[in-house]
Protein backbone atom coordinates (compact mmCIF):
# COMPACT_ATOMS: atom_id res chain seq x y z
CA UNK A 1 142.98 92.17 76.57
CA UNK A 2 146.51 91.83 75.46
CA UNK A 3 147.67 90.82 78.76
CA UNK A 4 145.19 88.13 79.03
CA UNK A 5 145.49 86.76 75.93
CA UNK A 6 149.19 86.77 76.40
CA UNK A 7 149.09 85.04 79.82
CA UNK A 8 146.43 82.43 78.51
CA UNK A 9 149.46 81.77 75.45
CA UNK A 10 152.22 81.40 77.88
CA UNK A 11 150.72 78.95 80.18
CA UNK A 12 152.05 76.42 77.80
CA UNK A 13 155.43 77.26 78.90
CA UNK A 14 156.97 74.89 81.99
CA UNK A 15 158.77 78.33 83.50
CA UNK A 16 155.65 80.57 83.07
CA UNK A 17 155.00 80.24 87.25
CA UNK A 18 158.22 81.63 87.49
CA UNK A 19 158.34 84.27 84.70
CA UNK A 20 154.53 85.23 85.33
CA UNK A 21 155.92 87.79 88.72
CA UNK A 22 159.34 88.66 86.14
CA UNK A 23 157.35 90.01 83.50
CA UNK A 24 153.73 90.92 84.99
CA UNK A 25 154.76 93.60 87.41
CA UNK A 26 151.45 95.85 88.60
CA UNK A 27 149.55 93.82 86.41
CA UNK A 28 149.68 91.55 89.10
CA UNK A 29 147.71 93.60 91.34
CA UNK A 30 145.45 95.27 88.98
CA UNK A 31 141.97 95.22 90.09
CA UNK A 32 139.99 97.62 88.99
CA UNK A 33 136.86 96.08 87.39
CA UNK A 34 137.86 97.63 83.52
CA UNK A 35 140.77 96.11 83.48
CA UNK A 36 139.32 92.54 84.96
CA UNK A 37 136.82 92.42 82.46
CA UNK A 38 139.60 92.79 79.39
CA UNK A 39 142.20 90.64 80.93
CA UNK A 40 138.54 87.89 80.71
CA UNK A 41 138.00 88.82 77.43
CA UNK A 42 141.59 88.41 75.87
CA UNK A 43 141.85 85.03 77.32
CA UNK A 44 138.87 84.01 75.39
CA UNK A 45 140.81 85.42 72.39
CA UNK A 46 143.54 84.10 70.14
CA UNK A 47 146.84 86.03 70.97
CA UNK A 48 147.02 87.76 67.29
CA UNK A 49 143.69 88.44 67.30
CA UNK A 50 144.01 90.77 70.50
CA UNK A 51 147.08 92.18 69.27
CA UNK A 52 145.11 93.48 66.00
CA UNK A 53 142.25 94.61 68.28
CA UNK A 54 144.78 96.49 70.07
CA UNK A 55 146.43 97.87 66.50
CA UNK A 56 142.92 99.05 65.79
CA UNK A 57 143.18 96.15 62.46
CA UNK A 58 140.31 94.36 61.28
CA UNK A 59 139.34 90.81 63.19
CA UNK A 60 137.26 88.27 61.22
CA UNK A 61 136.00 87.44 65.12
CA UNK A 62 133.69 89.26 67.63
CA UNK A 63 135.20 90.28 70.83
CA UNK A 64 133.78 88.42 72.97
């Protein structure tokens, strides 16, 4: 979730393209299907709010 909502935050950035294959590594070539469906569901999250999902804090949202 944390990578997705990440990604989704730093497509706002004009070098993202670029820094998206510095910084992803395997997570480029993940595919195994738990790991799709999280990366789905943090970009339908706010980036702090899958950061204190991760943390194991309180979220005033569902997960989607």
């Amino acid at each position: 979730m944390l990578w997705g909502a990440g990604e989704k935050e730093a497509e706002r950035l004009r070098a993202w393209a670029e820094e998206r294959g510095k910084r992803g590594g395997a997570l480029l070539e993940e595919a195994r299907p738990e790991f799709a469906g999280a990366f789905h569901r943090g970009r339908d999250l706010d980036l702090w709010d899958a950061v204190a999902i991760a943390l194991g804090e309180e979220v005033d949202q569902t997960v989607p």
